[in-house]
PDB file of N, CA and C in Angstrom:
ATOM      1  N   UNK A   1      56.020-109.197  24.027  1.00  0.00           N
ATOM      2  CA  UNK A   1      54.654-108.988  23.626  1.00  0.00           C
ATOM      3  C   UNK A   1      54.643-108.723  22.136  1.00  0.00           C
ATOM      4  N   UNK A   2      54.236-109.574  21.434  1.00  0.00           N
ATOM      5  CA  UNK A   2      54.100-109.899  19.742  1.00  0.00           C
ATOM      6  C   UNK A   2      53.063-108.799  19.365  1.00  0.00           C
ATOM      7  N   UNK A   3      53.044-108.499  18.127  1.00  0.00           N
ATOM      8  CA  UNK A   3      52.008-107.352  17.931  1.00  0.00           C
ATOM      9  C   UNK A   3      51.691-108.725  16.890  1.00  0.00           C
ATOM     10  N   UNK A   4      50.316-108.114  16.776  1.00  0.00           N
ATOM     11  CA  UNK A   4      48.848-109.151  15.810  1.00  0.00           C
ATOM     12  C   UNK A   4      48.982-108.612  14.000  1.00  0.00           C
ATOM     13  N   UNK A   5      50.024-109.637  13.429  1.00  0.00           N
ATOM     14  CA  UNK A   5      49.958-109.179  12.046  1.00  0.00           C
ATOM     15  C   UNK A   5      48.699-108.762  11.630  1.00  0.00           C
ATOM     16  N   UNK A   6      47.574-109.306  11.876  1.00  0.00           N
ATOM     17  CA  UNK A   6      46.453-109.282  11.202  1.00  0.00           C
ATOM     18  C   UNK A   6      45.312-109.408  11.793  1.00  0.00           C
ATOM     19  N   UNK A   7      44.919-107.926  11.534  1.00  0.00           N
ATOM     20  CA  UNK A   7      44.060-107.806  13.210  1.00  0.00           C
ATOM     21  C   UNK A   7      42.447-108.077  12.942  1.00  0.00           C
ATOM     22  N   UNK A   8      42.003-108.823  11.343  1.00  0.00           N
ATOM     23  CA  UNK A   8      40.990-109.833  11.640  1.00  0.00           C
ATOM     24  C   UNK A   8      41.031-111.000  12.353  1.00  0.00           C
ATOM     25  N   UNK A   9      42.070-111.743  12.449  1.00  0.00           N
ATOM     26  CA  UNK A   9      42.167-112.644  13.398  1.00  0.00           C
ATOM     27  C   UNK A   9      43.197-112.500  14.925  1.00  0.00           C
ATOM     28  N   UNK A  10      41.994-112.483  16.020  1.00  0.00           N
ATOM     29  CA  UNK A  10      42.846-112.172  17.316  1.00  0.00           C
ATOM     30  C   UNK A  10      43.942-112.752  17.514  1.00  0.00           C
ATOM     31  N   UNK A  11      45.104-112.095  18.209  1.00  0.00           N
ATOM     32  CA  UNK A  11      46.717-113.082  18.409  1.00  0.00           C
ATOM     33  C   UNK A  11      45.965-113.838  19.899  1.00  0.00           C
ATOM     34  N   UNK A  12      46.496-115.258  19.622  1.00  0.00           N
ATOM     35  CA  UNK A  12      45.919-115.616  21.457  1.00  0.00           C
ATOM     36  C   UNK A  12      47.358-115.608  21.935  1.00  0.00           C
ATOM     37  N   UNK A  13      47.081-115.272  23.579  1.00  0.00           N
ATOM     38  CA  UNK A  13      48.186-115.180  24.285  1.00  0.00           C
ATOM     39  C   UNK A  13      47.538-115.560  25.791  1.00  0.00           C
ATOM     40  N   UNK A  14      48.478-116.220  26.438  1.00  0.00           N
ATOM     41  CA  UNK A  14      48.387-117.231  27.209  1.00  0.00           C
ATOM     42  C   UNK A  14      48.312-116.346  28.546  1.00  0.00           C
ATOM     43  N   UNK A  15      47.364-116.747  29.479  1.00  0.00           N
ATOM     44  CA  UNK A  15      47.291-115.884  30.902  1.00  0.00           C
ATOM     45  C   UNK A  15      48.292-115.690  31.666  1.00  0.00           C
ATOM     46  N   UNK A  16      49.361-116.312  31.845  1.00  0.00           N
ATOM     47  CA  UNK A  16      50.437-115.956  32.902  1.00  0.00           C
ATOM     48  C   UNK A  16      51.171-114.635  31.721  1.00  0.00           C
ATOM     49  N   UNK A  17      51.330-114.462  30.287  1.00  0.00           N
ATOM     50  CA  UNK A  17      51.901-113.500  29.218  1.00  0.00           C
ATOM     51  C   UNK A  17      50.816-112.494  29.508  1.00  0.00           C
ATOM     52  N   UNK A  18      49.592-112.886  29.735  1.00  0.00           N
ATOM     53  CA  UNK A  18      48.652-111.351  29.674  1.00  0.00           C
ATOM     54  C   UNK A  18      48.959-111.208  30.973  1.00  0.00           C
ATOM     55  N   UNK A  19      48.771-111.890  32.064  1.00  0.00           N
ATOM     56  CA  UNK A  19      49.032-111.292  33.472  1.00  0.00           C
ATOM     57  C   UNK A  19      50.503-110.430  33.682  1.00  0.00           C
ATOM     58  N   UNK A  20      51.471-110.825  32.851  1.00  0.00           N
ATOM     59  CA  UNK A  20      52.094-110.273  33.188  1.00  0.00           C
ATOM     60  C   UNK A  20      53.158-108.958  32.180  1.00  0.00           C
ATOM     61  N   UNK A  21      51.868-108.313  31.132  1.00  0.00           N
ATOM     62  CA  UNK A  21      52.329-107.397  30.391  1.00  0.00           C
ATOM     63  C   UNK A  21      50.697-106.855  30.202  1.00  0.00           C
ATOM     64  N   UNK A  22      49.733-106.723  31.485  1.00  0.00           N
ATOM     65  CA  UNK A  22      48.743-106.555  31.199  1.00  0.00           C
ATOM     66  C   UNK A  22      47.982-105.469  30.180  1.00  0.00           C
ATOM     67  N   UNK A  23      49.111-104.402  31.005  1.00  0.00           N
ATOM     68  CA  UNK A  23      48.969-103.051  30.517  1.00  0.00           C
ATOM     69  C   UNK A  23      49.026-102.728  29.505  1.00  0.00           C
ATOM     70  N   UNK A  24      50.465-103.114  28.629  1.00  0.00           N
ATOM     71  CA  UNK A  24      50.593-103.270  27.311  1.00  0.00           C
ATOM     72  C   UNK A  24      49.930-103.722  26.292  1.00  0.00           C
ATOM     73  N   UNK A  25      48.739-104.926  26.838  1.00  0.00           N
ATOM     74  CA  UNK A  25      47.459-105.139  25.868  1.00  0.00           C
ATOM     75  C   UNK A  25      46.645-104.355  25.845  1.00  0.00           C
ATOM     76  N   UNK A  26      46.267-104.023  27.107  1.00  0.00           N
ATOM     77  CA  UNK A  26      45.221-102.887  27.342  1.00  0.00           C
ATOM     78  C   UNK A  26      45.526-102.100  26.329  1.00  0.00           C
ATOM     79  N   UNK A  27      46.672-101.535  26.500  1.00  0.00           N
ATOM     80  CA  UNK A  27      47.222-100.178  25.508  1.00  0.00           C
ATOM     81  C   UNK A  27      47.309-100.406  24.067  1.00  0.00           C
ATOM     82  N   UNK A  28      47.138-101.920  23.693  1.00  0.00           N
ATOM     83  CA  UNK A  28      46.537-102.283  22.207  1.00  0.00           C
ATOM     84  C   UNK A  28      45.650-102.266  21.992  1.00  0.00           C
ATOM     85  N   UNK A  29      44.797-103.126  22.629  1.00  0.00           N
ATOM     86  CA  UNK A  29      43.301-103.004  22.761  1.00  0.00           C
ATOM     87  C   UNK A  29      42.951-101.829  22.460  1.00  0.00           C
ATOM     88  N   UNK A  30      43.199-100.586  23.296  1.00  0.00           N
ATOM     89  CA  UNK A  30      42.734 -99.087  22.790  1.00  0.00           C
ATOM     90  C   UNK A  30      42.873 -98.888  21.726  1.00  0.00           C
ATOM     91  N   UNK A  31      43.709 -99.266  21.018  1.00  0.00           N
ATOM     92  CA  UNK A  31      44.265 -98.696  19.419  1.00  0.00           C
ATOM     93  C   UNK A  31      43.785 -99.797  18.481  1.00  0.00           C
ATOM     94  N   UNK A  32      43.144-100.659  19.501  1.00  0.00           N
ATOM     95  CA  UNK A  32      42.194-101.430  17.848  1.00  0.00           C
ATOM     96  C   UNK A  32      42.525-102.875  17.893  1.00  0.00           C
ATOM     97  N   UNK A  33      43.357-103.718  18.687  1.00  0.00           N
ATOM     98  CA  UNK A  33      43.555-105.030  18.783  1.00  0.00           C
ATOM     99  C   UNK A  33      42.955-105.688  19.288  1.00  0.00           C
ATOM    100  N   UNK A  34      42.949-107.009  19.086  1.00  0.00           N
ATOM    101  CA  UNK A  34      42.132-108.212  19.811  1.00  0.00           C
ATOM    102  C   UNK A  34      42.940-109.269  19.670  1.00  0.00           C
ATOM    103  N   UNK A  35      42.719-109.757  21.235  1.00  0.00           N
ATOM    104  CA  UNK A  35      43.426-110.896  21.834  1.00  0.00           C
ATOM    105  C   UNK A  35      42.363-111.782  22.414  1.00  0.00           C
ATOM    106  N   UNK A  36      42.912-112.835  22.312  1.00  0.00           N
ATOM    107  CA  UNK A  36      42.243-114.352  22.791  1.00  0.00           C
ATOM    108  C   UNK A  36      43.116-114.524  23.544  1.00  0.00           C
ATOM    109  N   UNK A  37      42.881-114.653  25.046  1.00  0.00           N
ATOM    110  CA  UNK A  37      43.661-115.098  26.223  1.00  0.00           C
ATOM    111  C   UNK A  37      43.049-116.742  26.380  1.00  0.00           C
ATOM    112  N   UNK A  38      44.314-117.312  26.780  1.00  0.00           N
ATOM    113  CA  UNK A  38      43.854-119.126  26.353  1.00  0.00           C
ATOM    114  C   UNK A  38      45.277-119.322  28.164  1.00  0.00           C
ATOM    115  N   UNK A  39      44.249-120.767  28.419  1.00  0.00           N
ATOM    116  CA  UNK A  39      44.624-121.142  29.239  1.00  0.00           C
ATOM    117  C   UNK A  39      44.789-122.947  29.203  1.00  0.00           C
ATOM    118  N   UNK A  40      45.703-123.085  29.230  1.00  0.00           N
ATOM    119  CA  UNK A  40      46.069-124.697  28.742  1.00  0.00           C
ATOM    120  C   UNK A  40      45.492-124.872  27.287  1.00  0.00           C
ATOM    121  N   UNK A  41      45.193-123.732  26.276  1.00  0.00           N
ATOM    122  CA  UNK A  41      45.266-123.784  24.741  1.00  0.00           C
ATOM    123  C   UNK A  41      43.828-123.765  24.722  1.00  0.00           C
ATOM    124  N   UNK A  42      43.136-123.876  25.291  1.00  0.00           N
ATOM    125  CA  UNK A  42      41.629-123.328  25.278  1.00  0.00           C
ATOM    126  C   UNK A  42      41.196-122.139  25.730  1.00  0.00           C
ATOM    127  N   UNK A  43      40.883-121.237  24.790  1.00  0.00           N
ATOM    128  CA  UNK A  43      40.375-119.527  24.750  1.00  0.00           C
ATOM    129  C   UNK A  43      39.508-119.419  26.049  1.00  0.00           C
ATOM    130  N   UNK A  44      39.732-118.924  26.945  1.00  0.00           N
ATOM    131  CA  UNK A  44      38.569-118.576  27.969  1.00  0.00           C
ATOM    132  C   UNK A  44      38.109-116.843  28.042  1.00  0.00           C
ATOM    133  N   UNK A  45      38.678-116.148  27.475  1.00  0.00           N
ATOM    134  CA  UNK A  45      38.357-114.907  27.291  1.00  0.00           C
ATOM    135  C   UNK A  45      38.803-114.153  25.982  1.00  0.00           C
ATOM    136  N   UNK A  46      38.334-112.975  25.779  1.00  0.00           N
ATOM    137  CA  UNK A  46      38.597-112.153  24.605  1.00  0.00           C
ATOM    138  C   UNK A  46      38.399-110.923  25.116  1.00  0.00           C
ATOM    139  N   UNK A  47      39.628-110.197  24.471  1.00  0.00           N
ATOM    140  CA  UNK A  47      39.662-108.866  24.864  1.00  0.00           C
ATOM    141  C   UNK A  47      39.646-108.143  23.547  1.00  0.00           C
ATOM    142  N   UNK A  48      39.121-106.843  23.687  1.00  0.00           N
ATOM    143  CA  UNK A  48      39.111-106.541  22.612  1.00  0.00           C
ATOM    144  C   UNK A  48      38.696-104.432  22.471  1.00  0.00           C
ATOM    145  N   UNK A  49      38.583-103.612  21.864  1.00  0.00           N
ATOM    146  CA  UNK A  49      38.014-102.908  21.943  1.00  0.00           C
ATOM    147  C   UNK A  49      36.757-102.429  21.945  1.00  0.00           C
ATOM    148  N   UNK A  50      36.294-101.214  22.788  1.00  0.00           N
ATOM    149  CA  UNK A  50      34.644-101.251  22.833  1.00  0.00           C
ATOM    150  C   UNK A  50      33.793-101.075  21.254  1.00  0.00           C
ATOM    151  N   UNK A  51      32.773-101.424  21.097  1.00  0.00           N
ATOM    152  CA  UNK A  51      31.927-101.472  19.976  1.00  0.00           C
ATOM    153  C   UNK A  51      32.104-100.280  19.128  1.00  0.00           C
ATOM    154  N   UNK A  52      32.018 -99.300  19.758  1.00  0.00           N
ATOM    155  CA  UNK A  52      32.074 -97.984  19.245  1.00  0.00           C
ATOM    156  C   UNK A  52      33.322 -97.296  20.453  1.00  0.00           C
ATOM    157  N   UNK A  53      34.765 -96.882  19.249  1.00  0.00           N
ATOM    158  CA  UNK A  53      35.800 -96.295  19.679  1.00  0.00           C
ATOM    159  C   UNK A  53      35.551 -94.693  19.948  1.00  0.00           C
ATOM    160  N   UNK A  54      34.432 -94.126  19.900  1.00  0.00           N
ATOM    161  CA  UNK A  54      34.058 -92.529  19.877  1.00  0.00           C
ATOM    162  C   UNK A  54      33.325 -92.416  21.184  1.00  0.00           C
ATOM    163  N   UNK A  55      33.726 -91.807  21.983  1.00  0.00           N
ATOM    164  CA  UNK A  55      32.711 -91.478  23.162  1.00  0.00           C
ATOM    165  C   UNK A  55      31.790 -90.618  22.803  1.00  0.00           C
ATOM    166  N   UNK A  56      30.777 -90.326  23.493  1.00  0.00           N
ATOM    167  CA  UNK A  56      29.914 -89.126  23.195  1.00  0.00           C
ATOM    168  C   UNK A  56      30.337 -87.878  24.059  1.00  0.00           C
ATOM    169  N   UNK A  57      30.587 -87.067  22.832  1.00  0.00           N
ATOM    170  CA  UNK A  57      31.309 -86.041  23.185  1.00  0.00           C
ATOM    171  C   UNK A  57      30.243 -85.173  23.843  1.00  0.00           C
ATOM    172  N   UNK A  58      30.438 -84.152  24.750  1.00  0.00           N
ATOM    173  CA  UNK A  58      29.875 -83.224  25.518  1.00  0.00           C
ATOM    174  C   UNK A  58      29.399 -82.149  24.363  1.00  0.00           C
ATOM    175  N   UNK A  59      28.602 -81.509  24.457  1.00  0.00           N
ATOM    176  CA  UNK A  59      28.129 -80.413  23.707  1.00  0.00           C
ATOM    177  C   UNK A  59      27.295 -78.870  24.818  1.00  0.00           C
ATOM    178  N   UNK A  60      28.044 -78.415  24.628  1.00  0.00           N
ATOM    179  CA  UNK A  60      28.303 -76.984  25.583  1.00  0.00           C
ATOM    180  C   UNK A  60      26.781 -76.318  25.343  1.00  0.00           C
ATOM    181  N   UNK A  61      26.584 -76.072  25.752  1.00  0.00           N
ATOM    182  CA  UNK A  61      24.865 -75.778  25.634  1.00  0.00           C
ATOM    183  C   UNK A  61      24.032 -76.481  25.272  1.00  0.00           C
ATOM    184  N   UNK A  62      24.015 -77.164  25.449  1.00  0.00           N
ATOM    185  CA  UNK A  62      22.639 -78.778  24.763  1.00  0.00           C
ATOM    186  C   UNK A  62      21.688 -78.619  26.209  1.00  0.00           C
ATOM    187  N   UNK A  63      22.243 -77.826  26.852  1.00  0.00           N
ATOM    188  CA  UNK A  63      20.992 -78.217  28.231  1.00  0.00           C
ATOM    189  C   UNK A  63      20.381 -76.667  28.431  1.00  0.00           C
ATOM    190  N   UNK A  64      21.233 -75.926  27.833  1.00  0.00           N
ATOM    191  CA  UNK A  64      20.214 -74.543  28.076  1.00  0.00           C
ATOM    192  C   UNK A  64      18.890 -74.287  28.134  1.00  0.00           C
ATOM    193  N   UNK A  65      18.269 -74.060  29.018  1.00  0.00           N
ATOM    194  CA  UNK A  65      16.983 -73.733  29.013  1.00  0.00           C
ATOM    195  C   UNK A  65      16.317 -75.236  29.393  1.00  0.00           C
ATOM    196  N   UNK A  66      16.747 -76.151  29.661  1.00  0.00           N
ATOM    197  CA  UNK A  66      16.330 -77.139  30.127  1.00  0.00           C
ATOM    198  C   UNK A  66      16.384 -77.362  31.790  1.00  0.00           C
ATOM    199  N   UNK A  67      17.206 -76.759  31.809  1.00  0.00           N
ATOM    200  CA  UNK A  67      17.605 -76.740  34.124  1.00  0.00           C
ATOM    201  C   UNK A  67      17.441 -75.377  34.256  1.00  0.00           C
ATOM    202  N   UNK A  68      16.603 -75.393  35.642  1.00  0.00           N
ATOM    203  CA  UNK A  68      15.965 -74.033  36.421  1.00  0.00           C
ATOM    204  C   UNK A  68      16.912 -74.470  37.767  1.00  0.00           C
ATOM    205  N   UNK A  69      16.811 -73.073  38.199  1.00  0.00           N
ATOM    206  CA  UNK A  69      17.004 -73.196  39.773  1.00  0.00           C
ATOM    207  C   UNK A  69      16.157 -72.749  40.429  1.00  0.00           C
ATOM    208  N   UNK A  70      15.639 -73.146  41.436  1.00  0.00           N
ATOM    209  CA  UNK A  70      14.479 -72.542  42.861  1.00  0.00           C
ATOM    210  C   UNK A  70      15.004 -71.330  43.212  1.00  0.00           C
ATOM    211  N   UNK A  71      14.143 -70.725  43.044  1.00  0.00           N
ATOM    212  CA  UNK A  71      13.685 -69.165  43.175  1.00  0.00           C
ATOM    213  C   UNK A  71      14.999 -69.030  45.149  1.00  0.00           C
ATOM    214  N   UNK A  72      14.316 -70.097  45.359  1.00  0.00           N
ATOM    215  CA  UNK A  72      15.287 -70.215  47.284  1.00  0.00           C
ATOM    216  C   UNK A  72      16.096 -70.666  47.305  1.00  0.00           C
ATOM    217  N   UNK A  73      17.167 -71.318  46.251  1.00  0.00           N
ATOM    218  CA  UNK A  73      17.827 -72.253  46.360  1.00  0.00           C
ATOM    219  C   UNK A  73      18.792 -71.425  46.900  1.00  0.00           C
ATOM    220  N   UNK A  74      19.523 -70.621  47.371  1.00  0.00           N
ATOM    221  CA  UNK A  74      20.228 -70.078  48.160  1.00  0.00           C
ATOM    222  C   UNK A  74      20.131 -69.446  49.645  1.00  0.00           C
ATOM    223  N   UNK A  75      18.853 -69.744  50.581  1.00  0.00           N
ATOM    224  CA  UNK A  75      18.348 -69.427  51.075  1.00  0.00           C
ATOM    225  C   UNK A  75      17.622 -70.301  52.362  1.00  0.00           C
ATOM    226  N   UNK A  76      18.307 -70.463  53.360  1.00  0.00           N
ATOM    227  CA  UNK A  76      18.084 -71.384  54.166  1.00  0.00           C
ATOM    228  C   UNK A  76      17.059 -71.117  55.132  1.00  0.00           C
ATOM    229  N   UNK A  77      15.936 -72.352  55.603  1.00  0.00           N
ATOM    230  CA  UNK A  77      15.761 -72.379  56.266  1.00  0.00           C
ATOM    231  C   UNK A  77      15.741 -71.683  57.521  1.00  0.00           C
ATOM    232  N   UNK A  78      14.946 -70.791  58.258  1.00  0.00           N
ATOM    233  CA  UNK A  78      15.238 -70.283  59.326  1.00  0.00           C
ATOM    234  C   UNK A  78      15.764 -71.020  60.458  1.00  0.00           C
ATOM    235  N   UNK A  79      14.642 -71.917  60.663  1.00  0.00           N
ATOM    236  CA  UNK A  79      15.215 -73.285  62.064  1.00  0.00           C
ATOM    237  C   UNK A  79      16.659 -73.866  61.699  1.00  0.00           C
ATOM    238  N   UNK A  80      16.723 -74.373  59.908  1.00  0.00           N
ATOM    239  CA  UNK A  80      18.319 -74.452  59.909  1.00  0.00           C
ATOM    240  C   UNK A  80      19.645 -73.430  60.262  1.00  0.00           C
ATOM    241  N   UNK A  81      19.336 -72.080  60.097  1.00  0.00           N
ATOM    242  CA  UNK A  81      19.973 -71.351  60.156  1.00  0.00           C
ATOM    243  C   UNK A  81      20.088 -70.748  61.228  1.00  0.00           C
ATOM    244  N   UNK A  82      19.327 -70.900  62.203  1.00  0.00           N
ATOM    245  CA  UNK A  82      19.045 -70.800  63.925  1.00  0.00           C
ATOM    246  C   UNK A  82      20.227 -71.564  64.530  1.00  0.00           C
ATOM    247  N   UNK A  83      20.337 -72.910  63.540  1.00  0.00           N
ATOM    248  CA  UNK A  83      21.303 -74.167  64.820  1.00  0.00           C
ATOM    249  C   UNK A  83      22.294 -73.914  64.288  1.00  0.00           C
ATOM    250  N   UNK A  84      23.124 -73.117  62.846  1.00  0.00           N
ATOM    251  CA  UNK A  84      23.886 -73.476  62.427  1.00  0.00           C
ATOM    252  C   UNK A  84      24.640 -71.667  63.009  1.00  0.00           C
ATOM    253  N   UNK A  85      24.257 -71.254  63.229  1.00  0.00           N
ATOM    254  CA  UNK A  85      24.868 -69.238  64.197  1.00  0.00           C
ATOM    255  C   UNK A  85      24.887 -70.255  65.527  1.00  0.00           C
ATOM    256  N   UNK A  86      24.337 -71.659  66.220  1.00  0.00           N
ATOM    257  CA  UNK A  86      24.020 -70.866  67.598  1.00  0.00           C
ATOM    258  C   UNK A  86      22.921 -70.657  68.157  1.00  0.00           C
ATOM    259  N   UNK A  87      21.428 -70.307  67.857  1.00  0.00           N
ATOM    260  CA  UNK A  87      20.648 -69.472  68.464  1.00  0.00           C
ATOM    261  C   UNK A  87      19.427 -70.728  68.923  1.00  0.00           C
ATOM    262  N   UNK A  88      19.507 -72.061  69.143  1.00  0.00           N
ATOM    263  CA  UNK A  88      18.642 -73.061  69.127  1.00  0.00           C
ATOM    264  C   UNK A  88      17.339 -72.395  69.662  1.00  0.00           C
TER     265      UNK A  88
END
Protein backbone atom coordinates (compact mmCIF):
# COMPACT_ATOMS: atom_id res chain seq x y z
CA UNK A 1 0.00 0.00 0.00
CA UNK A 2 1.86 3.18 -1.62
CA UNK A 3 1.34 6.34 0.36
CA UNK A 4 0.04 9.51 -2.09
CA UNK A 5 3.18 11.79 -2.66
CA UNK A 6 0.88 14.50 -3.25
CA UNK A 7 -2.20 14.64 -1.69
CA UNK A 8 -3.76 17.29 -4.26
CA UNK A 9 -3.95 14.66 -6.59
CA UNK A 10 -5.74 11.29 -5.38
CA UNK A 11 -3.32 7.96 -5.70
CA UNK A 12 -5.85 5.55 -7.73
CA UNK A 13 -5.73 2.09 -6.59
CA UNK A 14 -7.37 -0.72 -8.08
CA UNK A 15 -10.43 -2.69 -6.23
CA UNK A 16 -9.11 -6.13 -5.64
CA UNK A 17 -5.67 -3.63 -3.72
CA UNK A 18 -8.49 -1.64 -1.86
CA UNK A 19 -10.46 -4.82 -1.11
CA UNK A 20 -7.81 -6.21 0.14
CA UNK A 21 -5.88 -3.59 2.50
CA UNK A 22 -9.21 -1.94 3.11
CA UNK A 23 -8.53 -0.84 6.45
CA UNK A 24 -5.31 0.66 5.84
CA UNK A 25 -7.00 3.27 3.45
CA UNK A 26 -9.62 3.89 5.69
CA UNK A 27 -6.85 4.67 8.22
CA UNK A 28 -5.47 7.24 5.52
CA UNK A 29 -8.41 8.58 4.59
CA UNK A 30 -8.78 9.67 8.38
CA UNK A 31 -5.53 11.47 8.33
CA UNK A 32 -6.31 13.39 5.17
CA UNK A 33 -5.87 11.14 1.94
CA UNK A 34 -7.71 10.55 -1.14
CA UNK A 35 -7.95 7.67 -3.29
CA UNK A 36 -9.56 6.94 -6.63
CA UNK A 37 -10.50 3.27 -6.62
CA UNK A 38 -10.53 2.26 -10.53
CA UNK A 39 -11.69 -0.85 -11.93
CA UNK A 40 -10.33 -2.02 -15.36
CA UNK A 41 -8.55 1.76 -15.23
CA UNK A 42 -11.77 3.58 -15.05
CA UNK A 43 -12.36 5.49 -11.54
CA UNK A 44 -15.71 4.23 -10.23
CA UNK A 45 -15.38 5.61 -6.78
CA UNK A 46 -13.51 8.11 -4.52
CA UNK A 47 -12.73 7.93 -1.15
CA UNK A 48 -11.76 10.48 0.69
CA UNK A 49 -12.15 12.37 4.02
CA UNK A 50 -15.33 14.00 5.47
CA UNK A 51 -15.80 17.79 4.49
CA UNK A 52 -15.16 18.97 7.79
CA UNK A 53 -12.39 16.76 9.89
CA UNK A 54 -13.81 18.38 13.44
CA UNK A 55 -16.83 16.82 14.91
CA UNK A 56 -19.03 18.91 16.94
CA UNK A 57 -17.83 18.70 20.10
CA UNK A 58 -20.30 18.29 23.12
CA UNK A 59 -20.54 21.29 25.39
CA UNK A 60 -21.44 20.40 29.09
CA UNK A 61 -24.19 22.64 29.95
CA UNK A 62 -25.53 24.04 26.63
CA UNK A 63 -28.91 22.42 27.62
CA UNK A 64 -29.35 23.72 31.12
CA UNK A 65 -32.47 25.07 31.76
CA UNK A 66 -33.75 23.91 28.55
CA UNK A 67 -35.11 20.11 29.76
CA UNK A 68 -37.73 19.82 32.64
CA UNK A 69 -38.89 16.75 34.15
CA UNK A 70 -42.75 15.96 35.07
CA UNK A 71 -43.49 16.86 38.36
CA UNK A 72 -44.69 12.49 38.20
CA UNK A 73 -42.16 11.30 36.29
CA UNK A 74 -41.26 8.91 38.97
CA UNK A 75 -44.50 7.87 39.93
CA UNK A 76 -46.61 5.23 38.52
CA UNK A 77 -49.76 4.76 37.68
CA UNK A 78 -51.96 3.10 40.21
CA UNK A 79 -53.69 0.38 37.74
CA UNK A 80 -49.95 -0.01 36.53
CA UNK A 81 -48.69 -0.57 39.78
CA UNK A 82 -51.68 -2.85 40.88
CA UNK A 83 -50.50 -5.55 37.96
CA UNK A 84 -46.98 -5.08 38.48
CA UNK A 85 -47.15 -6.20 43.03
CA UNK A 86 -49.91 -8.68 41.94
CA UNK A 87 -53.09 -7.08 43.13
CA UNK A 88 -55.18 -7.13 39.53
Amino acid sequence: MAQSANKEVPQQVGVREFRGNMTGYLRQARLGESFLITSHGEVIAELRPPATHERARRVPGALRGKISVAPDFDTLPVDVLAVMEGDE
